[in-house]
C-alpha atoms as a PDB file:
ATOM      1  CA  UNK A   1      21.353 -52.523  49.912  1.00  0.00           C
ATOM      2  CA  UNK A   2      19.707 -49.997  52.043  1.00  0.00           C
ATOM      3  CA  UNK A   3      21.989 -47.859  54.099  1.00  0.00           C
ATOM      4  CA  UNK A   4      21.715 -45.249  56.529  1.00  0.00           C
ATOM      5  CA  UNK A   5      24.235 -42.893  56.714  1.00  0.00           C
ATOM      6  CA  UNK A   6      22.117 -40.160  58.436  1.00  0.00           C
ATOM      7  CA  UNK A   7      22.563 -39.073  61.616  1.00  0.00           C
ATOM      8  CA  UNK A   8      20.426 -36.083  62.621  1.00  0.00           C
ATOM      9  CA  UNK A   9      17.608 -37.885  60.799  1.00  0.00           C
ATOM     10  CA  UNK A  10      18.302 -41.178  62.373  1.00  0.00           C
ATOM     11  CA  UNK A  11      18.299 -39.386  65.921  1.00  0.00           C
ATOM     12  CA  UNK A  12      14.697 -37.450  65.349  1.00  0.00           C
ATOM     13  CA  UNK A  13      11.510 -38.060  65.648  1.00  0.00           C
ATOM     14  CA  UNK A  14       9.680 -35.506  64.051  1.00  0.00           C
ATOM     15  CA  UNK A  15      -2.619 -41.060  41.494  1.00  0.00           C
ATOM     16  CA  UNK A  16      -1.040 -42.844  39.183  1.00  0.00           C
ATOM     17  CA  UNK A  17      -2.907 -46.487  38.338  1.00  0.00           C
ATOM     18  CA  UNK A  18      -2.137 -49.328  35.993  1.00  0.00           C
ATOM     19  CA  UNK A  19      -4.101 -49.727  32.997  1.00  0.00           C
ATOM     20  CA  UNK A  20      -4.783 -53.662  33.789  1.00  0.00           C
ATOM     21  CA  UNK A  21      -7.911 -54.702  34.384  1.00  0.00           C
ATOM     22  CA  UNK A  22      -8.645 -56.322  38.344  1.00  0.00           C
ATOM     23  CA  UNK A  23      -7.684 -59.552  37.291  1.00  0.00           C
ATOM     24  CA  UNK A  24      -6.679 -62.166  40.150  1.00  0.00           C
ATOM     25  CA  UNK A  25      -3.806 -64.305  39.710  1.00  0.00           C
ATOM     26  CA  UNK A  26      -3.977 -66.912  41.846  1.00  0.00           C
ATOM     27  CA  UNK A  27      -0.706 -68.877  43.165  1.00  0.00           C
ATOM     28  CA  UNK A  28      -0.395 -71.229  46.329  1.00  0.00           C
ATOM     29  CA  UNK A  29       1.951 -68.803  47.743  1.00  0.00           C
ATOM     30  CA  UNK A  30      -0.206 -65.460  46.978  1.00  0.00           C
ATOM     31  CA  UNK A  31      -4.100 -66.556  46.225  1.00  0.00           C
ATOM     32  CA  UNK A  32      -5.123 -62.792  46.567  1.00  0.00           C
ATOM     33  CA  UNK A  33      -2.113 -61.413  44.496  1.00  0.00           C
ATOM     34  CA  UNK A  34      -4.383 -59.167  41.902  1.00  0.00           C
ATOM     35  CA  UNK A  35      -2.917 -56.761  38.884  1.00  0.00           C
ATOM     36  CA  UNK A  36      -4.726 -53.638  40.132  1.00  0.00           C
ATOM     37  CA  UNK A  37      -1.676 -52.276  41.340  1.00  0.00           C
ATOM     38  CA  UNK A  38       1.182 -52.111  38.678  1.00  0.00           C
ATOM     39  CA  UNK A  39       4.031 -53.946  41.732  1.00  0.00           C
ATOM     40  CA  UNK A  40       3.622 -55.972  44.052  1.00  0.00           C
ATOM     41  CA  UNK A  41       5.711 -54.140  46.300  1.00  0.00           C
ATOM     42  CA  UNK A  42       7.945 -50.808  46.864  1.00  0.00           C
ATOM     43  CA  UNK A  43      10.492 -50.115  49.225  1.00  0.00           C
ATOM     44  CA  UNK A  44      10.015 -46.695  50.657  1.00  0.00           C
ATOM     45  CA  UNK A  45      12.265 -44.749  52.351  1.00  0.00           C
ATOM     46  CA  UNK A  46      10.856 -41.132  53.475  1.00  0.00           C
ATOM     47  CA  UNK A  47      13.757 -38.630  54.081  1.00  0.00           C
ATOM     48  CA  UNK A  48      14.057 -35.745  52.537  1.00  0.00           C
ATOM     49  CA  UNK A  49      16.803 -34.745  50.394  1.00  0.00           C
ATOM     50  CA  UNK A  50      19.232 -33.227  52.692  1.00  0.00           C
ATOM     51  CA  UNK A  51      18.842 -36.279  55.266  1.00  0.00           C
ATOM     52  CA  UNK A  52      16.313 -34.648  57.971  1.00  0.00           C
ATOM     53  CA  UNK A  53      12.703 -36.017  58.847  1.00  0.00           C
ATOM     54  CA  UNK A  54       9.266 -35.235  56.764  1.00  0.00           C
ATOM     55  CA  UNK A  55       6.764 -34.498  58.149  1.00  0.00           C
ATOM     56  CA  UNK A  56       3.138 -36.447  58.052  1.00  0.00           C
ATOM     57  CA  UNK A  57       1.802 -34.189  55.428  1.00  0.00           C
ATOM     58  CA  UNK A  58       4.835 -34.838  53.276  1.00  0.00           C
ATOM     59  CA  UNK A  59       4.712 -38.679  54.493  1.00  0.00           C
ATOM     60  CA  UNK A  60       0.534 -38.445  53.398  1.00  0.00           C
ATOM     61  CA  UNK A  61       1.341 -37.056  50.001  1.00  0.00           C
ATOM     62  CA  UNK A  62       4.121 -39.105  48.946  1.00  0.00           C
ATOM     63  CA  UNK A  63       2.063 -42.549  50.125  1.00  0.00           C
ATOM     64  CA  UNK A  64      -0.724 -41.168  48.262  1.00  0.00           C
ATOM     65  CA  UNK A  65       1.367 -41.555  44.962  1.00  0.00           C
ATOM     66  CA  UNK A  66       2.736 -44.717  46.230  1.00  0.00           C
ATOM     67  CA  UNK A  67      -0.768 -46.231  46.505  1.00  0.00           C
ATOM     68  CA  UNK A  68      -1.258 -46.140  42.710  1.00  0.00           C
ATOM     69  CA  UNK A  69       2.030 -47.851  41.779  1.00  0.00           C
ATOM     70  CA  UNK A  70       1.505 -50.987  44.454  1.00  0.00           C
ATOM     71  CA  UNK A  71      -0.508 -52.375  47.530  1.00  0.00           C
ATOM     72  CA  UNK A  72       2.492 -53.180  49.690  1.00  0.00           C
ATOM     73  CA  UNK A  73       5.133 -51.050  51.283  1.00  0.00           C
ATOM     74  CA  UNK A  74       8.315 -51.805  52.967  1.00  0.00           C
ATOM     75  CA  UNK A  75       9.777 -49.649  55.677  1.00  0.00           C
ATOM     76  CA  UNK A  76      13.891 -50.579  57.019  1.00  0.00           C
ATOM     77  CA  UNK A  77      13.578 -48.431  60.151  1.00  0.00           C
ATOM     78  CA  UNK A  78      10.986 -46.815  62.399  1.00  0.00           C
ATOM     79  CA  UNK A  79      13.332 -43.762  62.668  1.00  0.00           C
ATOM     80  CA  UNK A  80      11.823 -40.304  62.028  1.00  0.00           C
ATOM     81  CA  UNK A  81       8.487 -41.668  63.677  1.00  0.00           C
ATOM     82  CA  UNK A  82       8.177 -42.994  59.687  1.00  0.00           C
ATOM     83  CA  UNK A  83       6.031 -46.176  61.193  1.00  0.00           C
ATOM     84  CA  UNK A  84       3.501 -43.791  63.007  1.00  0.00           C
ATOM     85  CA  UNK A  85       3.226 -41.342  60.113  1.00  0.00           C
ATOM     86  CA  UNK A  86       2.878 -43.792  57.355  1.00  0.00           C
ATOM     87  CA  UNK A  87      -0.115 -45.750  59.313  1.00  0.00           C
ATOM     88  CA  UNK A  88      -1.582 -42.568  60.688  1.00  0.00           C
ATOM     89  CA  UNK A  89      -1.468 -41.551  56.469  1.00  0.00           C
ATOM     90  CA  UNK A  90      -3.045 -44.904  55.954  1.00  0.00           C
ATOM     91  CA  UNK A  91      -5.618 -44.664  57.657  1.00  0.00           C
ATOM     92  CA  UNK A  92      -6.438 -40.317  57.255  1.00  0.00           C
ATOM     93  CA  UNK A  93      -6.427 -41.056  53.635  1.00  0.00           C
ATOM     94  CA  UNK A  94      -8.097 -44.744  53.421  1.00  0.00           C
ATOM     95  CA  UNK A  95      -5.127 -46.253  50.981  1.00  0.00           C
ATOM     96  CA  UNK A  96      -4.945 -49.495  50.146  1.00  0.00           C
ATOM     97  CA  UNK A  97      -1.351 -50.022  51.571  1.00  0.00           C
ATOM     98  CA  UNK A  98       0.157 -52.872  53.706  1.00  0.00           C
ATOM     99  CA  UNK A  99       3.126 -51.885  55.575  1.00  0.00           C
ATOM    100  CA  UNK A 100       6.008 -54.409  55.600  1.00  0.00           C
ATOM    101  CA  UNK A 101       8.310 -52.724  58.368  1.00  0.00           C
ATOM    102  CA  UNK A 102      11.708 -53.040  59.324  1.00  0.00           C
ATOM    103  CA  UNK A 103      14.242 -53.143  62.237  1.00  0.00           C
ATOM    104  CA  UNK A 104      17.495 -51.134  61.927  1.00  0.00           C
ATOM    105  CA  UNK A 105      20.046 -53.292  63.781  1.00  0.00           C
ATOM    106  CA  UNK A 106      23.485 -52.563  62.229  1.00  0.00           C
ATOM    107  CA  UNK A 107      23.943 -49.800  64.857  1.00  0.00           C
ATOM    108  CA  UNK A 108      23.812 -52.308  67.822  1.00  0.00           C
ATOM    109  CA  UNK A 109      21.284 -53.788  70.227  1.00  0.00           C
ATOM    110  CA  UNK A 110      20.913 -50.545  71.313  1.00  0.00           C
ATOM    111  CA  UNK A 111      19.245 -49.395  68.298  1.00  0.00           C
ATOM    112  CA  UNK A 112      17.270 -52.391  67.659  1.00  0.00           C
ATOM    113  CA  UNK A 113      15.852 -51.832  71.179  1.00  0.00           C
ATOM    114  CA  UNK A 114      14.961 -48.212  70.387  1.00  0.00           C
ATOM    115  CA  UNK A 115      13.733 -49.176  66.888  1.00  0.00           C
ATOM    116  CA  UNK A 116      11.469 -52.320  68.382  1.00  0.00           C
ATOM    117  CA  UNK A 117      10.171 -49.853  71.331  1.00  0.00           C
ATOM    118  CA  UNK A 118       9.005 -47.678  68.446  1.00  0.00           C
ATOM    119  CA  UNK A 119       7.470 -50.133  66.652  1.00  0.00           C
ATOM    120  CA  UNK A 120       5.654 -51.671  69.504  1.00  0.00           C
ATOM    121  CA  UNK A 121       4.095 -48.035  70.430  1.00  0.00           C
ATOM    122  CA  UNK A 122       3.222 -47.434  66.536  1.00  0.00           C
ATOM    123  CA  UNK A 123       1.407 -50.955  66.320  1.00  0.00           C
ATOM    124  CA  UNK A 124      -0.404 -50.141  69.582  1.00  0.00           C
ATOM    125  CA  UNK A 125      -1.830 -46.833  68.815  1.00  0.00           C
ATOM    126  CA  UNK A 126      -2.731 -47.421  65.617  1.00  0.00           C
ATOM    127  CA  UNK A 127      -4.703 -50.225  63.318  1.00  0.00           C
ATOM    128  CA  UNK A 128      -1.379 -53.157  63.880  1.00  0.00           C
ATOM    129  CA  UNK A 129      -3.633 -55.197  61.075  1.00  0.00           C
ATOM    130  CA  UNK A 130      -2.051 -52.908  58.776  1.00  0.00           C
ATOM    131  CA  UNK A 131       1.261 -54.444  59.432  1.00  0.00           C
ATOM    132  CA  UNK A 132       2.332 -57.265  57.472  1.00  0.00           C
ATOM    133  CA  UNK A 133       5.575 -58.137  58.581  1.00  0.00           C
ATOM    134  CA  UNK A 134       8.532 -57.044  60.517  1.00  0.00           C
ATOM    135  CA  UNK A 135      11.978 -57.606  59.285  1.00  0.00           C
ATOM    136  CA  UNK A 136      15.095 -57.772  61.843  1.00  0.00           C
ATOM    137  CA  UNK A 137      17.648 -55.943  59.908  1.00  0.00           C
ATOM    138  CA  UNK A 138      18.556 -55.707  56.083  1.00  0.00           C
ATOM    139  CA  UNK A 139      22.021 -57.398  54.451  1.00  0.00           C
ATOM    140  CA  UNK A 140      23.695 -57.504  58.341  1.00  0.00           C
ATOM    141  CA  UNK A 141      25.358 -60.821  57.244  1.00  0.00           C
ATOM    142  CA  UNK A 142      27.303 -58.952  54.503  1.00  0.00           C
ATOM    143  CA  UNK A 143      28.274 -55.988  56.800  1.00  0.00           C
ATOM    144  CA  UNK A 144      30.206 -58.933  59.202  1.00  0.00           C
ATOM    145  CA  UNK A 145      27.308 -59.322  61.543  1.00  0.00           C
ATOM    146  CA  UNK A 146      27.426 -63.592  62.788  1.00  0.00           C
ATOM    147  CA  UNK A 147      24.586 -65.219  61.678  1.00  0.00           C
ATOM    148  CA  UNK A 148      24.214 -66.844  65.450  1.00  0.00           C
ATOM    149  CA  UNK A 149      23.808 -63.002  66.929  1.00  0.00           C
ATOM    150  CA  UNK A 150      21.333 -61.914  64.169  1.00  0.00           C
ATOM    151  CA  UNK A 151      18.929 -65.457  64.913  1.00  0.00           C
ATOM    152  CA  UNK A 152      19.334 -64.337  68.338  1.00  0.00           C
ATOM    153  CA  UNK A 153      17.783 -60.662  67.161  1.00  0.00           C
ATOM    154  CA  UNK A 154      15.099 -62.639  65.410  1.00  0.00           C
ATOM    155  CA  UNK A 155      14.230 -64.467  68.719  1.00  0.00           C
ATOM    156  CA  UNK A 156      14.358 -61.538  70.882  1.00  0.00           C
ATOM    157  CA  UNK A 157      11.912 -59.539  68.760  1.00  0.00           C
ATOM    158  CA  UNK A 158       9.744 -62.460  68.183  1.00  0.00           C
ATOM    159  CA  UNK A 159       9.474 -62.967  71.782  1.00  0.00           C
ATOM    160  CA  UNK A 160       9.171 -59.706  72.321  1.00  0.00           C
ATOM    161  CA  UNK A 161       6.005 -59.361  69.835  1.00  0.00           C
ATOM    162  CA  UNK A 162       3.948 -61.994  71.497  1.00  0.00           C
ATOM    163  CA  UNK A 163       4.843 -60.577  75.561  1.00  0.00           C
ATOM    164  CA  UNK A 164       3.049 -57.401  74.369  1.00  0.00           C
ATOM    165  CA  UNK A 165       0.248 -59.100  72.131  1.00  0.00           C
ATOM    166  CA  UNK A 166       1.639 -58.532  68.776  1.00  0.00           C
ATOM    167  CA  UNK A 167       2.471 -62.561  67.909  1.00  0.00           C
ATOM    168  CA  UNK A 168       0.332 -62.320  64.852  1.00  0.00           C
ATOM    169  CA  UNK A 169       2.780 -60.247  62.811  1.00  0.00           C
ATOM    170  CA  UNK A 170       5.697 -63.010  61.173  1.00  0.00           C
ATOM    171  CA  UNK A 171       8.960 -61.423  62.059  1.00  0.00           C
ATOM    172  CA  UNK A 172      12.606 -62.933  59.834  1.00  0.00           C
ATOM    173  CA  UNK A 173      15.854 -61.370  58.039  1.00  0.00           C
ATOM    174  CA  UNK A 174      15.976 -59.829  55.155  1.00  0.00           C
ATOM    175  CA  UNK A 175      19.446 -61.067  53.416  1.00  0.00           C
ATOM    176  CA  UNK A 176      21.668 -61.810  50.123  1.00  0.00           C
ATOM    177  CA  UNK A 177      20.283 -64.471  48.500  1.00  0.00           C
ATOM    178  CA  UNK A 178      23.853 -65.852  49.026  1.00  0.00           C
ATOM    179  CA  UNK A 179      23.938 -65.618  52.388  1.00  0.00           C
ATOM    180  CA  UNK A 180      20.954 -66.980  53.686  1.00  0.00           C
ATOM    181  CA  UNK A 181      21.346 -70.344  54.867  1.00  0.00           C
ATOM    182  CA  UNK A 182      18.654 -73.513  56.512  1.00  0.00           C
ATOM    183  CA  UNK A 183      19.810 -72.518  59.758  1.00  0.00           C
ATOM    184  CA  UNK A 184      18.945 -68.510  59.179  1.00  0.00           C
ATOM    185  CA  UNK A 185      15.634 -69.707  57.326  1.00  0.00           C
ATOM    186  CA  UNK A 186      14.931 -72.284  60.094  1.00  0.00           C
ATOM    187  CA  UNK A 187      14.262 -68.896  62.715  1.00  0.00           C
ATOM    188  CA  UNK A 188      12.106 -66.733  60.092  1.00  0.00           C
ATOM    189  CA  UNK A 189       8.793 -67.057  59.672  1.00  0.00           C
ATOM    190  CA  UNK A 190       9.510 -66.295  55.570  1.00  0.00           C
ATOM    191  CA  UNK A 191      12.628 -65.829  53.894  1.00  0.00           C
ATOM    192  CA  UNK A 192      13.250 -62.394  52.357  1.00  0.00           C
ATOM    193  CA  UNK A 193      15.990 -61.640  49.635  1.00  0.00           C
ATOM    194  CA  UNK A 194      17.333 -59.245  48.348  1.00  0.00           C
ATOM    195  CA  UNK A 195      18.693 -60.073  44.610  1.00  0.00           C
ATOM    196  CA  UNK A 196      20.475 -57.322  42.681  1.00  0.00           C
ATOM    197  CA  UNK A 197      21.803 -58.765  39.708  1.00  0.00           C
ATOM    198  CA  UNK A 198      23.293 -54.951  38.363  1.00  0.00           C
ATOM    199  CA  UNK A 199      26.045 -55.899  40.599  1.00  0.00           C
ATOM    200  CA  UNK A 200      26.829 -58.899  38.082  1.00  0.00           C
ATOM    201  CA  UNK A 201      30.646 -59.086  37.054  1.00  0.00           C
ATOM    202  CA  UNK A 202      28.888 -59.600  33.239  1.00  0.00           C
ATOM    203  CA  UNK A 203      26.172 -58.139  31.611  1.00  0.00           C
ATOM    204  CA  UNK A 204      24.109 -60.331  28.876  1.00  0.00           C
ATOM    205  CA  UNK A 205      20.794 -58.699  28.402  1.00  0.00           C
ATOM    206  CA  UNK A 206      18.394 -57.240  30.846  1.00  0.00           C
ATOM    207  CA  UNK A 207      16.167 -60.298  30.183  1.00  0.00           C
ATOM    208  CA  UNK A 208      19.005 -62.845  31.048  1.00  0.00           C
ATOM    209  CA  UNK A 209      19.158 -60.209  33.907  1.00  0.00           C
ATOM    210  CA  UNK A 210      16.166 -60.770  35.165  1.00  0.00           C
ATOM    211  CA  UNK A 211      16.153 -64.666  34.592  1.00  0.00           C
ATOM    212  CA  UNK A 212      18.838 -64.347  36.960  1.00  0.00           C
ATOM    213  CA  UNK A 213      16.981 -63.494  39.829  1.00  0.00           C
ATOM    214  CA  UNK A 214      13.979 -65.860  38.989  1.00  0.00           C
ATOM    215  CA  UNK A 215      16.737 -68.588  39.121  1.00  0.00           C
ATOM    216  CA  UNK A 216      18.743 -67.494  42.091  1.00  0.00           C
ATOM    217  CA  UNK A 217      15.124 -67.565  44.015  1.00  0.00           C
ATOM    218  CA  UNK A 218      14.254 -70.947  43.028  1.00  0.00           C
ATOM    219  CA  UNK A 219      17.778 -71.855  43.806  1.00  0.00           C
ATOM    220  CA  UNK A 220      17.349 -70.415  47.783  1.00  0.00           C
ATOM    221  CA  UNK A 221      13.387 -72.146  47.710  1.00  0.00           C
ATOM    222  CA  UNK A 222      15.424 -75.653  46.974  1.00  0.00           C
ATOM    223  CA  UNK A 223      18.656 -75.261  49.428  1.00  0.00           C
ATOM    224  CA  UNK A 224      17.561 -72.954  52.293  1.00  0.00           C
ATOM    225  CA  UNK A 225      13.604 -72.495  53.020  1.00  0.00           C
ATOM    226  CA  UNK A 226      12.703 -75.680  53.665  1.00  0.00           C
ATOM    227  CA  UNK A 227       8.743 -75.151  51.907  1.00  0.00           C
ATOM    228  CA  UNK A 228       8.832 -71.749  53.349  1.00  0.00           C
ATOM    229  CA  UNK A 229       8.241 -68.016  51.831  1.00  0.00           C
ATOM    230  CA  UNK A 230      10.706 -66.955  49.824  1.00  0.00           C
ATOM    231  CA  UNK A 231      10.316 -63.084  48.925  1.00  0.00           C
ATOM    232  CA  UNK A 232      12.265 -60.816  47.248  1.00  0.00           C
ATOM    233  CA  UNK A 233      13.242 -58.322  49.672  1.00  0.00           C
ATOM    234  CA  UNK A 234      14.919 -55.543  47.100  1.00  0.00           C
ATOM    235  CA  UNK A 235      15.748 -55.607  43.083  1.00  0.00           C
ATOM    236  CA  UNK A 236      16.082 -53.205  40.893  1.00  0.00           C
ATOM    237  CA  UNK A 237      18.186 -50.998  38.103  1.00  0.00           C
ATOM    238  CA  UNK A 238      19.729 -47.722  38.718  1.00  0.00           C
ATOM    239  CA  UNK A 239      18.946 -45.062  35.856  1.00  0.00           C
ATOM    240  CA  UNK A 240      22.298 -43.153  36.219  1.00  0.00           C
ATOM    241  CA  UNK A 241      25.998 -44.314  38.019  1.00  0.00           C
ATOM    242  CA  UNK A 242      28.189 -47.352  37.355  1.00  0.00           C
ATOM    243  CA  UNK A 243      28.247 -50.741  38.892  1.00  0.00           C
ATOM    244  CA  UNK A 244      30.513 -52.387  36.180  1.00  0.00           C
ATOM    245  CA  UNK A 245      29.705 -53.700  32.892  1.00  0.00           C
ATOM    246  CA  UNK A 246      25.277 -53.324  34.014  1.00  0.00           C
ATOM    247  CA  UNK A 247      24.432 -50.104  31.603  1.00  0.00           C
ATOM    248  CA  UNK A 248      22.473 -47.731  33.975  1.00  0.00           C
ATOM    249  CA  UNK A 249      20.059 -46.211  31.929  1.00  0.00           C
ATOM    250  CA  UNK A 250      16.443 -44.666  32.444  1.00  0.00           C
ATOM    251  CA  UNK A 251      15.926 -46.741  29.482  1.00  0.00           C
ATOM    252  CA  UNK A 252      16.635 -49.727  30.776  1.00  0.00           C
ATOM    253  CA  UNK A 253      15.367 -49.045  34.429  1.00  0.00           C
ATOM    254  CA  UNK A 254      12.141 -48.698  32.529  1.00  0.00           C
ATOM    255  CA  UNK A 255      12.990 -52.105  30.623  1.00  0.00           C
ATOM    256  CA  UNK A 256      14.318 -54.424  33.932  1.00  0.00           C
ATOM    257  CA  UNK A 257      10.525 -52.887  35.756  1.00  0.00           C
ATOM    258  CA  UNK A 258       8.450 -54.074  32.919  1.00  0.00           C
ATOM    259  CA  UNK A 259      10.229 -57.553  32.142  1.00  0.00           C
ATOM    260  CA  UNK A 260      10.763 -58.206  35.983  1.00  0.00           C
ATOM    261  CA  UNK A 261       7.070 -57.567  36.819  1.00  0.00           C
ATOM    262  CA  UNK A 262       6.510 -59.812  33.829  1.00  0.00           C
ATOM    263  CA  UNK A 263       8.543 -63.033  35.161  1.00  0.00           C
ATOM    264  CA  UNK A 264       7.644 -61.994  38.867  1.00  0.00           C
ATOM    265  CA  UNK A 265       4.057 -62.798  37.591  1.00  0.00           C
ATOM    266  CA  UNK A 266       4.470 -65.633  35.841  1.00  0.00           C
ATOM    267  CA  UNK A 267       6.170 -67.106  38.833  1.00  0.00           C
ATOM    268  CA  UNK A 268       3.979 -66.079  41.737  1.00  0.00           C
ATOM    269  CA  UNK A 269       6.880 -64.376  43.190  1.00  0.00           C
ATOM    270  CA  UNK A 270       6.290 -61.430  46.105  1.00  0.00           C
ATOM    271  CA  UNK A 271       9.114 -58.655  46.243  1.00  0.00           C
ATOM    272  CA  UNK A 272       9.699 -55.320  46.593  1.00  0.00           C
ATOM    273  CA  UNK A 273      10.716 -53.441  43.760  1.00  0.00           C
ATOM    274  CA  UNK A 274      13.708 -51.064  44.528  1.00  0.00           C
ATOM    275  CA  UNK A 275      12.757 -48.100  45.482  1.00  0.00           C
ATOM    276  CA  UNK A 276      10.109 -45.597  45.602  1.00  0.00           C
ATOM    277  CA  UNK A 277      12.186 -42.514  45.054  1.00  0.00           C
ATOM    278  CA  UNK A 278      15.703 -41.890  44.046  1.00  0.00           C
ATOM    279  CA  UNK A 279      17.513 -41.554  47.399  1.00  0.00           C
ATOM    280  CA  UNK A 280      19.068 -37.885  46.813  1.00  0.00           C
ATOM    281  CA  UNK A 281      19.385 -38.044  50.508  1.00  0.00           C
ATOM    282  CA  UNK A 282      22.391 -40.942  50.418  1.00  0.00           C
ATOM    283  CA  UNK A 283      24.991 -38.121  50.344  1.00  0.00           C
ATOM    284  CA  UNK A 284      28.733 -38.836  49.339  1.00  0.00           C
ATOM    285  CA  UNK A 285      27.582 -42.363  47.988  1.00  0.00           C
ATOM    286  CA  UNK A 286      27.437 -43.784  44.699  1.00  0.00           C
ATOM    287  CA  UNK A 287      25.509 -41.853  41.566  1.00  0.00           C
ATOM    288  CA  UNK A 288      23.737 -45.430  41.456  1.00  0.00           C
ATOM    289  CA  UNK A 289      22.443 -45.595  44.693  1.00  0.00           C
ATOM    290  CA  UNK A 290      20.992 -42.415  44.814  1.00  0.00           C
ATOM    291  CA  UNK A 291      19.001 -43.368  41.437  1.00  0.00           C
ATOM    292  CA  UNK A 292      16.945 -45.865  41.718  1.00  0.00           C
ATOM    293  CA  UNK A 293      13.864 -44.595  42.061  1.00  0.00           C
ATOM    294  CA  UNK A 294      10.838 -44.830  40.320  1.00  0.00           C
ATOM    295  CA  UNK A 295      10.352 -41.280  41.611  1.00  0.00           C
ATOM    296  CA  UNK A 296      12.337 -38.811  41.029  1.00  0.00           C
ATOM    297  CA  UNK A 297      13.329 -36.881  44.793  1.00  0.00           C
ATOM    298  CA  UNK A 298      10.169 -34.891  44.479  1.00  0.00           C
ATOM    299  CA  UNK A 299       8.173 -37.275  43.588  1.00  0.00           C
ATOM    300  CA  UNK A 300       7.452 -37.313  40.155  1.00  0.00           C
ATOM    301  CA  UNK A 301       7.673 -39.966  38.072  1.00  0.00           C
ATOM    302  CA  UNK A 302      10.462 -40.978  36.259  1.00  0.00           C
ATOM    303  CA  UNK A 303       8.024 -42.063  33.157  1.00  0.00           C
ATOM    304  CA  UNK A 304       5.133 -43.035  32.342  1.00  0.00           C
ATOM    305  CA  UNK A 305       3.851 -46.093  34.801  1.00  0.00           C
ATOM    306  CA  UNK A 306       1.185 -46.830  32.428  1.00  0.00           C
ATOM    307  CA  UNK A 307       4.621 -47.777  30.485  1.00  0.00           C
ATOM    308  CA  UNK A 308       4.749 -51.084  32.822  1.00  0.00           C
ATOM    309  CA  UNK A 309       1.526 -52.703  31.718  1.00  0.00           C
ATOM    310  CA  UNK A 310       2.771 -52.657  28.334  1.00  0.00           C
END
């Protein structure tokens, strides 16, 4: 659901804790998944409001909020040098955060070539063990890319990754649940999701909304990844705009977090909870899409995170 609609921002390259105790919750999929960290993951996109670049200092003090909300970030771009600044904040500040970055591909070859150069560079000068993953893209199936040209993507950067010594980092798509078929799995090294169920055409409960996703994962785990991965790439609830008959509420953004975390839990499920901050910088969009934030655009939170160990 990501978008970029930038374009000088595109072109430049310029604590909060849980209240859980350390417990570890052990799963076959995620043996070191602990409750430290109130979310597993947290997508995090760093532009400021009006579109342009930050800066590392801004980069260093936003991550150093992130870090006591979740142990895993994931990046869609290396644009705006955000790769380099958010492992050179990393490692300044000592944070406990994994960096899941991203590809931005629905520009052309052209970009992913300038995006993967970047990315090669960033992993090279600075601590690459601090990268977890690299996804090709985000939802370029749904914006009429063929799946046969995004596999190729896949293959290219993979190939591309081991030539310059980088073949321990898995590299796959991150797609509609939908959308993501055997074949697509069959060239990832995991299968990443994204599952937004406040897109729904009805609206039950937030719990049956959250079942939702738990069953639509379990339903790509038994027709498309073949004993692989399967994480959840983006979810979340908007606290302000309309998507249909979905109430978008900070209410019941608060609500979805708690009870998805919750099932997410029980389930052993990875994902990355949508998003860090509310995305003031999405000009001309939807209210919705610029709200769903845990954050508010200047980084304070949206309530209490102490809230989502309750």
């Amino acid at each position: 659901m990501e978008t970029e609609s930038k374009v000088s921002s595109e072109e430049s390259s310029s604590d909060l804790s849980s209240s859980e105790s350390h417990e570890t919750i052990a799963t076959e999929n995620n043996p070191d998944y602990t409750a430290e960290r109130a979310l597993w993951g947290l997508t995090y996109s760093p532009y400021n409001t009006d579109g342009s670049c930050p800066d590392l200092a801004t980069v260093t003090s936003q991550l150093q909020k992130v870090a006591g909300v979740t142990s895993n970030i994931r990046l869609y771009s290396t644009d705006c040098l955000q790769l380099r600044n958010a492992l050179q904040a990393i490692s300044s500040s000592n944070l406990n955060l994994g960096i899941h970055a991203g590809l931005w591909i629905s520009d052309g070859e052209s970009r992913m070539q300038s995006d993967l150069d970047e990315f090669i560079a960033a992993a090279k000068q600075y601590d690459s063990s601090l990268i977890k993953g690299l996804s090709v893209g985000n939802e370029d199936l749904s914006k009429g890319m063929s799946e046969s040209t995004l596999i190729g993507y896949i293959n290219k950067v993979r190939a591309r990754l081991q030539s310059e010594g980088l073949g321990h980092i898995p590299v796959y798509a991150t797609e509609q649940d939908a959308l993501f078929s055997q074949s697509l799995a069959a060239a990832c090294d995991l299968v990443q999701i994204n599952v937004h169920t406040i897109f729904d055409s009805a609206f039950t409960s937030i719990d049956a909304s959250v079942q939702s996703v738990i069953n639509r994962v379990n339903t790509v785990k038994a027709n498309a990844a073949k004993g692989k991965l399967v994480r959840v790439g983006e979810t979340g609830w908007a606290s302000a705009g309309n998507t249909g008959p979905s109430p978008l509420t900070l209410a019941n953004e608060i609500l979805y977090v708690q009870k998805f975390r919750c099932a997410a839990r029980k389930s052993g499920l990875e994902y990355f909870y949508f998003e860090a901050k509310d995305a003031l910088w999405k000009q001309g969009q939807a209210v919705s899409e610029q709200n769903f934030g845990i954050f508010s655009a200047q980084y304070t939170p949206k309530f209490d995170f102490l809230d989502l160990s309750s």
